[in-house]
N, C-alpha and C. Protein backbone atom coordinates (compact mmCIF):
# COMPACT_ATOMS: atom_id res chain seq x y z
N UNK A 1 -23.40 52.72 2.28
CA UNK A 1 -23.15 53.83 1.38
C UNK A 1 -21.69 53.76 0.94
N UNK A 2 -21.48 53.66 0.29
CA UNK A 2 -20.07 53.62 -1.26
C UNK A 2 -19.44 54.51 -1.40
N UNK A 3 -20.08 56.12 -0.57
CA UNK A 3 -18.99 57.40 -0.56
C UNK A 3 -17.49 57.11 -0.34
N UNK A 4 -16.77 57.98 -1.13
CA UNK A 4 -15.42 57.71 -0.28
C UNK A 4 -15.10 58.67 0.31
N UNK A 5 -16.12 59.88 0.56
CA UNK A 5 -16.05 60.65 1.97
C UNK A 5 -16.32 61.04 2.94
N UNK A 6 -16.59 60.23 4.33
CA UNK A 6 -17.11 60.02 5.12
C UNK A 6 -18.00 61.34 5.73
N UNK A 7 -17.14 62.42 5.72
CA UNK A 7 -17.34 63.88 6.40
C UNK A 7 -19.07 64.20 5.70
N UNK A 8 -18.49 64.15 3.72
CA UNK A 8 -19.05 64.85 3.20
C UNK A 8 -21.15 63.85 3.40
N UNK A 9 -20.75 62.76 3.26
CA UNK A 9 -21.71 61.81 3.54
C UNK A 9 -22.51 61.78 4.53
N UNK A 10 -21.86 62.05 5.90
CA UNK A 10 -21.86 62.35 7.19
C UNK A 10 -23.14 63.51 7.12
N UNK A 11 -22.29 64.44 6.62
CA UNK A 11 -23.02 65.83 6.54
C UNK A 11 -24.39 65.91 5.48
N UNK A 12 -24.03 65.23 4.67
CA UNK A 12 -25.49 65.04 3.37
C UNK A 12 -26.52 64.40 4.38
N UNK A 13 -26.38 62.77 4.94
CA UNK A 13 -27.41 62.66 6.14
C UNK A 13 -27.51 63.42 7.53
N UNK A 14 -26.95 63.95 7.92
CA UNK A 14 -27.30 65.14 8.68
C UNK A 14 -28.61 66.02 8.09
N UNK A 15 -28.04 66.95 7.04
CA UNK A 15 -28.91 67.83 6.62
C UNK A 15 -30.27 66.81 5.87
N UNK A 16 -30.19 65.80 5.14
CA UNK A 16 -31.32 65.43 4.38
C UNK A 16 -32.60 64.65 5.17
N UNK A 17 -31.64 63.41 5.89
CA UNK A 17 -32.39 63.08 6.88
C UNK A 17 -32.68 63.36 8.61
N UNK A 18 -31.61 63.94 9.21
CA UNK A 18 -31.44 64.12 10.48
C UNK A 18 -32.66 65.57 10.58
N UNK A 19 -31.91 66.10 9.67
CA UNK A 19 -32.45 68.29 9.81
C UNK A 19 -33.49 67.85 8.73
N UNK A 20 -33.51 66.98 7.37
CA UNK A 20 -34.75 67.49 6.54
C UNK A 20 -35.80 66.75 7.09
N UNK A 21 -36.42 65.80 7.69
CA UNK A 21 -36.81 64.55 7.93
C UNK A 21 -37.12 65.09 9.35
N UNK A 22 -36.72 66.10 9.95
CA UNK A 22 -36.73 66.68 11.51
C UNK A 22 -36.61 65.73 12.36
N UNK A 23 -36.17 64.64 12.35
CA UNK A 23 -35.58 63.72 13.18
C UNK A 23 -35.08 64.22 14.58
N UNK A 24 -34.73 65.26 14.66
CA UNK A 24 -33.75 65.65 15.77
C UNK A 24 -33.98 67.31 15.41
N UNK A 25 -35.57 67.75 16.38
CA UNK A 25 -35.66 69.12 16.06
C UNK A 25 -34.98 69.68 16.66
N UNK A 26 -33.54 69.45 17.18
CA UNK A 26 -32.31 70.23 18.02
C UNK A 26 -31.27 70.88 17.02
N UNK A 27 -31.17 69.84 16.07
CA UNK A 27 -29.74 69.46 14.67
C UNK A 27 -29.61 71.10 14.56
N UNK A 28 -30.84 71.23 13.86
CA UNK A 28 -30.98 72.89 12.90
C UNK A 28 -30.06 73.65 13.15
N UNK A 29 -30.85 73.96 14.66
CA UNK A 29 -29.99 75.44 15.36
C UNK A 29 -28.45 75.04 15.26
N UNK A 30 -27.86 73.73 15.80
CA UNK A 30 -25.83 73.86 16.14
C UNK A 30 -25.15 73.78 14.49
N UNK A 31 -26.60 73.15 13.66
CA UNK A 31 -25.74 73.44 12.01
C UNK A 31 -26.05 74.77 11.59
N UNK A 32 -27.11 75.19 11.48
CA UNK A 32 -27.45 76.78 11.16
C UNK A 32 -26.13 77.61 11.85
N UNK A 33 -25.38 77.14 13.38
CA UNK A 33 -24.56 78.25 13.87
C UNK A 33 -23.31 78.00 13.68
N UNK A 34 -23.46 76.62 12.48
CA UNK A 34 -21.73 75.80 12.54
C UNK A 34 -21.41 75.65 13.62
N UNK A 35 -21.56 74.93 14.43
CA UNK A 35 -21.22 74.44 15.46
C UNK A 35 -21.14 73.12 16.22
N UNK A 36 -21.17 72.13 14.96
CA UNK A 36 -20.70 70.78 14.65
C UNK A 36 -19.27 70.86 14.12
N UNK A 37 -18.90 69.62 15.10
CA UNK A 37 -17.52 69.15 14.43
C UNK A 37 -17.22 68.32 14.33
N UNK A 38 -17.05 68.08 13.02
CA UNK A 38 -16.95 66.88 12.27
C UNK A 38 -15.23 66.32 12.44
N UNK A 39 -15.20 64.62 12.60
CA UNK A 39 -14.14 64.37 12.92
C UNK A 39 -14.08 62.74 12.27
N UNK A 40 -12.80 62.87 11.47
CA UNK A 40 -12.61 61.38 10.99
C UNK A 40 -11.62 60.52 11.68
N UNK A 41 -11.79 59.67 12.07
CA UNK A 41 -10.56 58.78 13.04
C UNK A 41 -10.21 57.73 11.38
N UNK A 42 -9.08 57.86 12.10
CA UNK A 42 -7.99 56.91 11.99
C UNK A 42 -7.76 55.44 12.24
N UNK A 43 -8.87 55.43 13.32
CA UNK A 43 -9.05 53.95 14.07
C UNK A 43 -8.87 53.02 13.21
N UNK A 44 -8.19 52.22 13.61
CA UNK A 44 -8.63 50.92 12.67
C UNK A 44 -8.92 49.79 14.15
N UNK A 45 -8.97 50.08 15.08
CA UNK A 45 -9.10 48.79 16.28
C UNK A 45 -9.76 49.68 17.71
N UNK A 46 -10.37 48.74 18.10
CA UNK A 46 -11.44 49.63 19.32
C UNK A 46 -10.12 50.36 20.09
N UNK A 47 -8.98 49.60 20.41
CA UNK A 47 -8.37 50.52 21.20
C UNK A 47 -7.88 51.88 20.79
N UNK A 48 -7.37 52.25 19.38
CA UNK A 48 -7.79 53.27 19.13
C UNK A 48 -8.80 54.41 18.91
N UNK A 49 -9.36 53.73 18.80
CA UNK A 49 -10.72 54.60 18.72
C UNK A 49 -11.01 55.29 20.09
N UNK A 50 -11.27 54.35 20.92
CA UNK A 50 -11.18 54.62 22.53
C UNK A 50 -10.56 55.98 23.04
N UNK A 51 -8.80 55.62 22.14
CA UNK A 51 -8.12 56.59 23.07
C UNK A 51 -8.57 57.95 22.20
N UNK A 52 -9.00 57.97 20.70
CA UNK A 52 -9.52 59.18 19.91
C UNK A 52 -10.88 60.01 20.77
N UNK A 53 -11.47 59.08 21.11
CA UNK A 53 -12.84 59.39 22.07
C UNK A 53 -12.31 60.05 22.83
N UNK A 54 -11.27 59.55 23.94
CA UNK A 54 -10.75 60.03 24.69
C UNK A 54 -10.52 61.71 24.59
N UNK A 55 -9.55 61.73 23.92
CA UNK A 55 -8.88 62.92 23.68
C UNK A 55 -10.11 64.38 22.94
N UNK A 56 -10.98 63.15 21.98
CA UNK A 56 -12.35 64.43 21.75
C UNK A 56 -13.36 64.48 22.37
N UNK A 57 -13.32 64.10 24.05
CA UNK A 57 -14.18 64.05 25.03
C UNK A 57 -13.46 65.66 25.90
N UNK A 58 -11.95 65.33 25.82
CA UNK A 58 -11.54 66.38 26.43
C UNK A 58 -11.66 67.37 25.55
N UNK A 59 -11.45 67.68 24.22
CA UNK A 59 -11.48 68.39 23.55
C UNK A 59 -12.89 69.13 23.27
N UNK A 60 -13.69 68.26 23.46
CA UNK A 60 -15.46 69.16 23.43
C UNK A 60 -15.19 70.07 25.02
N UNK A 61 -14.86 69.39 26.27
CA UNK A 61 -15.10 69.79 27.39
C UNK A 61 -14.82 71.17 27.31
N UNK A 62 -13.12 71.33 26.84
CA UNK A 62 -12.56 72.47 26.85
C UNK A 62 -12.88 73.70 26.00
N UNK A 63 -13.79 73.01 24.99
CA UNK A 63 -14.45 73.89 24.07
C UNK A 63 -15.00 74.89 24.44
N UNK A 64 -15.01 76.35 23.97
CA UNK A 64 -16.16 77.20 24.00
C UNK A 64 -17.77 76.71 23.60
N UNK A 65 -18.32 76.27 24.40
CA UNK A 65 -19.86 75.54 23.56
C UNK A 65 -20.32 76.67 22.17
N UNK A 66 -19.97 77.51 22.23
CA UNK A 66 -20.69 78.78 21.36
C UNK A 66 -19.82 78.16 20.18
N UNK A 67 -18.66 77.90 20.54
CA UNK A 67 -17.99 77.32 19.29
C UNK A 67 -18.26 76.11 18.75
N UNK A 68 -17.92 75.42 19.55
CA UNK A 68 -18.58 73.51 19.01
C UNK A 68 -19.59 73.38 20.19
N UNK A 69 -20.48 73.13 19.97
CA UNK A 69 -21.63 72.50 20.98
C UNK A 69 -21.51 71.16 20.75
N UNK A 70 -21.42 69.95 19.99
CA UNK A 70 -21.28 69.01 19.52
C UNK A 70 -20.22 68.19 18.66
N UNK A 71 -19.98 67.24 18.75
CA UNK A 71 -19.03 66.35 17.81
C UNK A 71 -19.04 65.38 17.53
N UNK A 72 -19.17 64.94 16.06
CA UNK A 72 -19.84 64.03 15.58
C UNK A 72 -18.11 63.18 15.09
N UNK A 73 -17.56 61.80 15.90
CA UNK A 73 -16.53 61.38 15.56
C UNK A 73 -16.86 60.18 14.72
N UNK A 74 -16.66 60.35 13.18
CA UNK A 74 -17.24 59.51 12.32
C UNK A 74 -15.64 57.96 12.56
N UNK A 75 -15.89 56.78 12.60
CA UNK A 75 -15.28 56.04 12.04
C UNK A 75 -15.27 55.10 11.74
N UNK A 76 -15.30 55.02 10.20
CA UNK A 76 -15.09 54.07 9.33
C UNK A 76 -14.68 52.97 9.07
N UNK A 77 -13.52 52.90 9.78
CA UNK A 77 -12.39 51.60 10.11
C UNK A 77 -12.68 50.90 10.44
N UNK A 78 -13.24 51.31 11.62
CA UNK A 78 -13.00 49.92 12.49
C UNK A 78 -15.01 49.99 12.91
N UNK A 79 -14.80 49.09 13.91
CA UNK A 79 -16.47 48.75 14.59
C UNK A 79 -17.40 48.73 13.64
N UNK A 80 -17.37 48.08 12.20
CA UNK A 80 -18.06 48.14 11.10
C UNK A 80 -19.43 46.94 11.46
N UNK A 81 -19.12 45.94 12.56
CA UNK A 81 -19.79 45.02 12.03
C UNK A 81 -21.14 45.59 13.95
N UNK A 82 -22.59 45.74 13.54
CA UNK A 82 -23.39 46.31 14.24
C UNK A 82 -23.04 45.59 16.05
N UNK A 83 -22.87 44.74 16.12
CA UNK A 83 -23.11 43.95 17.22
C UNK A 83 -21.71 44.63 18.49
N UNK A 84 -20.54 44.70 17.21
CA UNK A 84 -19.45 45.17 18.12
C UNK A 84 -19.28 46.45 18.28
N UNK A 85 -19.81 47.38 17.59
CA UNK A 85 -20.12 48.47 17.76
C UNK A 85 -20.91 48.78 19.24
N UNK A 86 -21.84 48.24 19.73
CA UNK A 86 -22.38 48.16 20.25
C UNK A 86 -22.27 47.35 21.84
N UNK A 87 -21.76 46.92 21.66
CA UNK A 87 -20.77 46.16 23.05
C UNK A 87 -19.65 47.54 23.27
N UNK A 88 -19.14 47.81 22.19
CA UNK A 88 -18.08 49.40 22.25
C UNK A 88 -18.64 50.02 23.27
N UNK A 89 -19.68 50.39 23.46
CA UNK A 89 -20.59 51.50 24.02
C UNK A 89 -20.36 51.45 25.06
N UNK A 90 -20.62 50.38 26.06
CA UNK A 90 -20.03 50.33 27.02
C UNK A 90 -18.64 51.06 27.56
N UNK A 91 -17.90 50.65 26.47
CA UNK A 91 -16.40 51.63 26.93
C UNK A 91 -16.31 52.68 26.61
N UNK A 92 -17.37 53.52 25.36
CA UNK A 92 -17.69 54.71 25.62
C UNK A 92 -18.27 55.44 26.79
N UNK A 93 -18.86 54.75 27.28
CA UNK A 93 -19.40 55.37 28.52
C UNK A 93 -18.51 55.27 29.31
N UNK A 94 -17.66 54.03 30.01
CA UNK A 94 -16.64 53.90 31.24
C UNK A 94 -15.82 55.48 30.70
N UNK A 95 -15.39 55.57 29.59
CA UNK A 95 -14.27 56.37 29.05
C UNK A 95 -14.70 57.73 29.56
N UNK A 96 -16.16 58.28 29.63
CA UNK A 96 -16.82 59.55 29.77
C UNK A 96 -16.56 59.48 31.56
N UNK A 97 -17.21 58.58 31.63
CA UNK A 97 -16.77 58.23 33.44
C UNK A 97 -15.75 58.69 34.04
N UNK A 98 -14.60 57.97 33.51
CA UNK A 98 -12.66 58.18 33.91
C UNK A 98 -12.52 59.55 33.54
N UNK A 99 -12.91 60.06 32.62
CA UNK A 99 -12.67 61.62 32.72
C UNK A 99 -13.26 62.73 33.67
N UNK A 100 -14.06 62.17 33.83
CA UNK A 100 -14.83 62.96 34.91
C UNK A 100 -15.87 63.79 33.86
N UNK A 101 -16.50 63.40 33.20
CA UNK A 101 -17.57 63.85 32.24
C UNK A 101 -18.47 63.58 32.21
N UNK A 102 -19.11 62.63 33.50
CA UNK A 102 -20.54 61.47 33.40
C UNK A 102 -21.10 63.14 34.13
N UNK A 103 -22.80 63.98 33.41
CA UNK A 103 -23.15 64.62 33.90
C UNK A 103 -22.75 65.85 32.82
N UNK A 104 -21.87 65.69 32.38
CA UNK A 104 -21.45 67.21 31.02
C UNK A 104 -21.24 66.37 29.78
N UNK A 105 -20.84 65.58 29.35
CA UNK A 105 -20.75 65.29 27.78
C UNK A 105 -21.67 63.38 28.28
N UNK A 106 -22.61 63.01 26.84
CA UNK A 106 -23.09 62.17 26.50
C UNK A 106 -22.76 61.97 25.40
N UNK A 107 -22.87 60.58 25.47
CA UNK A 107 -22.04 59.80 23.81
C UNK A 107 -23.66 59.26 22.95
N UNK A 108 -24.07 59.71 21.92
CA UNK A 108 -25.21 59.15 21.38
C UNK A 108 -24.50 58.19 20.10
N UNK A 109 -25.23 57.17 19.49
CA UNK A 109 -24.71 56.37 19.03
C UNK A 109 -25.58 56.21 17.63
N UNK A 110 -24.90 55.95 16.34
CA UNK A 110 -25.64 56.03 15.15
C UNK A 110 -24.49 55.00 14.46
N UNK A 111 -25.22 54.09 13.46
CA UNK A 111 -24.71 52.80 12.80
C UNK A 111 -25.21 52.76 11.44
N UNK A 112 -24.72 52.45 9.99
CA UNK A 112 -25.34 52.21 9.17
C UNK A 112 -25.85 50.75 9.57
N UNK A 113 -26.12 49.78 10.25
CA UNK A 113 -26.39 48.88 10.95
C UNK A 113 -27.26 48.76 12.21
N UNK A 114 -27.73 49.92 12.50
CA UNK A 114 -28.36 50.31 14.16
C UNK A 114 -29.43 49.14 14.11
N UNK A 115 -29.68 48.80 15.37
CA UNK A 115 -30.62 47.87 15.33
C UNK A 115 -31.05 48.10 16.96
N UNK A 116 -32.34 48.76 16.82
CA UNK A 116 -32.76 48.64 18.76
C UNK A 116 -33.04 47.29 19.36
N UNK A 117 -32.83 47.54 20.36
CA UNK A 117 -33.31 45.64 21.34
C UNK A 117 -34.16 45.54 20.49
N UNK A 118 -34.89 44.30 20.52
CA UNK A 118 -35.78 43.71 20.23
C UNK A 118 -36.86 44.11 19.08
N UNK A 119 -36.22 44.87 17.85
CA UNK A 119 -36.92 45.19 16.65
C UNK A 119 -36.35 44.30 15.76
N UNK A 120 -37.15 44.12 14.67
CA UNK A 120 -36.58 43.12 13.75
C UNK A 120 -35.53 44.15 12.78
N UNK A 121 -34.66 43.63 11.77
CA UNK A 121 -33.39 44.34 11.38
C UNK A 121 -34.37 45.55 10.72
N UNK A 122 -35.27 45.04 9.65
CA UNK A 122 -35.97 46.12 9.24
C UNK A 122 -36.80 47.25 9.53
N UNK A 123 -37.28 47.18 10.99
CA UNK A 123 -38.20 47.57 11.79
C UNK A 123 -37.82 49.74 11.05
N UNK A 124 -38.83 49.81 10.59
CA UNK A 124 -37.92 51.37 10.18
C UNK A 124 -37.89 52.10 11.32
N UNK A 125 -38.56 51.90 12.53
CA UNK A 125 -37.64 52.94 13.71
C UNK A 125 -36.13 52.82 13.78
N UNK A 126 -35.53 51.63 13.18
CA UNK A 126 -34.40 51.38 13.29
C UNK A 126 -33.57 52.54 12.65
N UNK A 127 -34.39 53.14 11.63
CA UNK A 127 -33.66 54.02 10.43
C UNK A 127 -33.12 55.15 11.40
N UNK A 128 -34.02 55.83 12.27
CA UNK A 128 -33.37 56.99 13.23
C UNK A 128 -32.52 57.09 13.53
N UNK A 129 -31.73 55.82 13.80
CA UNK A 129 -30.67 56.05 14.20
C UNK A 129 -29.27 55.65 13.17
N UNK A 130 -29.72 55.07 12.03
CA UNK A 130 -29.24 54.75 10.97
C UNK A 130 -28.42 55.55 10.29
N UNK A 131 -26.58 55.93 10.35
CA UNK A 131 -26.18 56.88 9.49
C UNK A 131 -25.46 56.20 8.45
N UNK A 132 -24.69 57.51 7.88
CA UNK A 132 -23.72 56.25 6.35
C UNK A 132 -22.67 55.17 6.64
N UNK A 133 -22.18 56.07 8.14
CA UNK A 133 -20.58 55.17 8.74
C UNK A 133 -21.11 54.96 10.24
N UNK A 134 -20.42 54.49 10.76
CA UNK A 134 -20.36 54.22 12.26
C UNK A 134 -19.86 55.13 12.86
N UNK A 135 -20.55 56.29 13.92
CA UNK A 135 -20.11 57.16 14.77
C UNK A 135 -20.38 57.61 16.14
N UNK A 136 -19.58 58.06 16.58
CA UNK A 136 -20.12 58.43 17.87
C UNK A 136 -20.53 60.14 18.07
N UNK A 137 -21.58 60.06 18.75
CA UNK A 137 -21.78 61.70 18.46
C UNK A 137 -21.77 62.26 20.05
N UNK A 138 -21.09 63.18 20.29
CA UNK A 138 -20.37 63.82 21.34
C UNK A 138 -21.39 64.84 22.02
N UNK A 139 -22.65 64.43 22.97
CA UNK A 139 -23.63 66.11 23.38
C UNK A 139 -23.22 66.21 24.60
N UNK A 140 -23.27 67.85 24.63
CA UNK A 140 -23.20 68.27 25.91
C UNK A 140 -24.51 68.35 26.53
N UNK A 141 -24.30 68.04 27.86
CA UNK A 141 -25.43 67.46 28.47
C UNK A 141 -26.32 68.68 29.09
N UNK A 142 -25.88 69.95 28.60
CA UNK A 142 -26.79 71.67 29.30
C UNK A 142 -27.32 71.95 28.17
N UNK A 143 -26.52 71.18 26.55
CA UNK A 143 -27.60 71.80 25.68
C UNK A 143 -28.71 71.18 25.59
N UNK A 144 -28.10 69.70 25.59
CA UNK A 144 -29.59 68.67 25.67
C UNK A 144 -30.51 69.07 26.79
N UNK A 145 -30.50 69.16 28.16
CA UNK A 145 -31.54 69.56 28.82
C UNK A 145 -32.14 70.69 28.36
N UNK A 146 -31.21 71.63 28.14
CA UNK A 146 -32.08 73.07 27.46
C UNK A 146 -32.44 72.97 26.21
N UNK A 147 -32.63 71.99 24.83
CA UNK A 147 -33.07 71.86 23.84
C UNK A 147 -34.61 70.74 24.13
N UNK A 148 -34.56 69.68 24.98
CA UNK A 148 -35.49 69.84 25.90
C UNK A 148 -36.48 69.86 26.74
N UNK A 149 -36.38 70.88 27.10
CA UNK A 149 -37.00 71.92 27.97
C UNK A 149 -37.79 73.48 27.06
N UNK A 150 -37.31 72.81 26.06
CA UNK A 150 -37.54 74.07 24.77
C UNK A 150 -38.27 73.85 23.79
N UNK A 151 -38.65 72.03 24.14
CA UNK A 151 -39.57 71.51 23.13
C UNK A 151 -40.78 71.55 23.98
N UNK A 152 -42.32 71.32 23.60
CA UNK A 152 -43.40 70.97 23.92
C UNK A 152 -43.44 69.99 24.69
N UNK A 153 -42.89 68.86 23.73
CA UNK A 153 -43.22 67.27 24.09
C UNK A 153 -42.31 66.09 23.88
N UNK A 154 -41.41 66.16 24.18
CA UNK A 154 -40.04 65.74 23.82
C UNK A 154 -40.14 64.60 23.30
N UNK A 155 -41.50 63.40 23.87
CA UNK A 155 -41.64 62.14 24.01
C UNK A 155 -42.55 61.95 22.93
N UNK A 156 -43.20 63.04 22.40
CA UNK A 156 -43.52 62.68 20.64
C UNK A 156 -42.45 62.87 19.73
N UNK A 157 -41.28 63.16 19.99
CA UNK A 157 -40.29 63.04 18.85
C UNK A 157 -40.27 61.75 18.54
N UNK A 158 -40.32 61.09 19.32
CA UNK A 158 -40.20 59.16 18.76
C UNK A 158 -40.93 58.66 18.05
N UNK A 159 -42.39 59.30 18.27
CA UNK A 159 -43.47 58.64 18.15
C UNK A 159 -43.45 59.19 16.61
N UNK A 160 -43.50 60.18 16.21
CA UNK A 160 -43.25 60.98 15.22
C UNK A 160 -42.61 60.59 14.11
N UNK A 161 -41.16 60.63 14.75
CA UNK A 161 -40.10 59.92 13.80
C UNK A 161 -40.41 58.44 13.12
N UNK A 162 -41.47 57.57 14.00
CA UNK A 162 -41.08 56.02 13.33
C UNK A 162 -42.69 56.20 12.43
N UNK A 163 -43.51 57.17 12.54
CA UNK A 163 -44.07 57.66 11.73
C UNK A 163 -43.87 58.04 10.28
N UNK A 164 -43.25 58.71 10.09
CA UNK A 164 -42.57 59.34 9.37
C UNK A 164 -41.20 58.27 8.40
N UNK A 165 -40.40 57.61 9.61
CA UNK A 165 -40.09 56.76 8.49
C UNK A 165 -40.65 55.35 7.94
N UNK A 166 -41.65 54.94 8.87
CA UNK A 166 -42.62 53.92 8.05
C UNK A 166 -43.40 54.14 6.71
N UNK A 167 -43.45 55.66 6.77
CA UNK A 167 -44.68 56.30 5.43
C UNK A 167 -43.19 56.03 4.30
N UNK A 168 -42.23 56.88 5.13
CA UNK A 168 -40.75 56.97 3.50
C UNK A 168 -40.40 55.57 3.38
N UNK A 169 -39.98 54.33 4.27
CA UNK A 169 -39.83 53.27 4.19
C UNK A 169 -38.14 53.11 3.79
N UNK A 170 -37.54 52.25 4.32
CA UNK A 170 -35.91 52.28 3.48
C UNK A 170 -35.35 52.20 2.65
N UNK A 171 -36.25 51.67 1.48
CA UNK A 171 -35.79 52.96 0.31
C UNK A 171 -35.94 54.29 -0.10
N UNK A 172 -37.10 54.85 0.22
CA UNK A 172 -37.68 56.13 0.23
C UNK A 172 -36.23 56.79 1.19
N UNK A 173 -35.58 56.13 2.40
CA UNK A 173 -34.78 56.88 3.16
C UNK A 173 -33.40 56.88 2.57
N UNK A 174 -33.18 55.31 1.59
CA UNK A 174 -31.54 54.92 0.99
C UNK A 174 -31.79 56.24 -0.16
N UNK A 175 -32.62 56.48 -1.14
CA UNK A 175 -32.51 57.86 -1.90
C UNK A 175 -32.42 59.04 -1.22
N UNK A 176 -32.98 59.13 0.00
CA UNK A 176 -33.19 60.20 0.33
C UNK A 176 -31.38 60.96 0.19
N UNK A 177 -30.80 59.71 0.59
CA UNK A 177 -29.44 60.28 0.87
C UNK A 177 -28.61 59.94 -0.26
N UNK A 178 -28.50 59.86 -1.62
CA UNK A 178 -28.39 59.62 -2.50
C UNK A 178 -27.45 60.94 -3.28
């Protein structure tokens, strides 16, 4: 995607595909209460980025959840190419670890590049996790159990979703966000 504003882009697939597409019947409620926070790094090299994680790992912790329940740290810069993004992860997680956060904040991971093990590049389950930029998204780990615990069947959301984007297909999903 060609935006030159990550936030605003960010937020268009959020609402069109994440919340319209029900991808993530959790999204609704923390955007309905504003309670996403949107964040652009600066990164241009994993070690920055790292230490940005860092600092908005502590910064969700200390949060009022009523205020930010979530944080979506978009960046652009750097980890563009899918593979290294993804080796990253790893030090997203050690990083949640060293803080003492393994158990309260989880790092979920979204790529205009996502690619699960062993699907081919096109495979459209791939799209789920598919955003405009490369980000890391920041959950606290009491809303996720209690969002749920609040669903029916948690384990048809998957089944659902690659449903749903096999019928739209990736172009049906590249307009969607258009």
């Amino acid at each position: 995607m060609d935006n030159p504003d990550p936030i605003t882009a960010t937020r268009r697939w959020l609402q069109r595909a994440v919340i319209g597409l029900n991808l993530c019947p959790f999204a609704k409620a923390v955007q309905a209460k504003d309670q996403i926070r949107y964040v652009l790094s600066e990164a241009t090299t994993p070690e920055a980025l790292l230490e940005e994680l860092a600092g908005e790992l502590n910064w969700l912790n200390e949060t009022d959840p009523a205020v930010v329940d979530t944080t979506l740290l978009i960046h652009p810069r750097v980890l563009q190419d899918f593979l290294d993004y993804n080796d990253f992860l790893d030090q997203a997680d050690a990083a949640v670890d060293a803080l003492g956060l393994e158990g309260e904040i989880q790092v979920a991971s979204f790529h205009p590049d996502y690619r699960f093990a062993g699907t081919d590049p096109d495979d459209p389950g791939n799209l789920t996790n598919r955003s405009p930029y490369p980000m890391l998204h920041l959950l606290r780990e009491e809303s996720v159990e209690r969002a749920v615990e609040a669903f029916p069947d948690p384990d048809a959301i998957v089944d659902r979703n690659i449903a749903t984007l096999e019928k739209l297909g990736a172009e049906g999903f590249r307009k969607l966000l258009e």
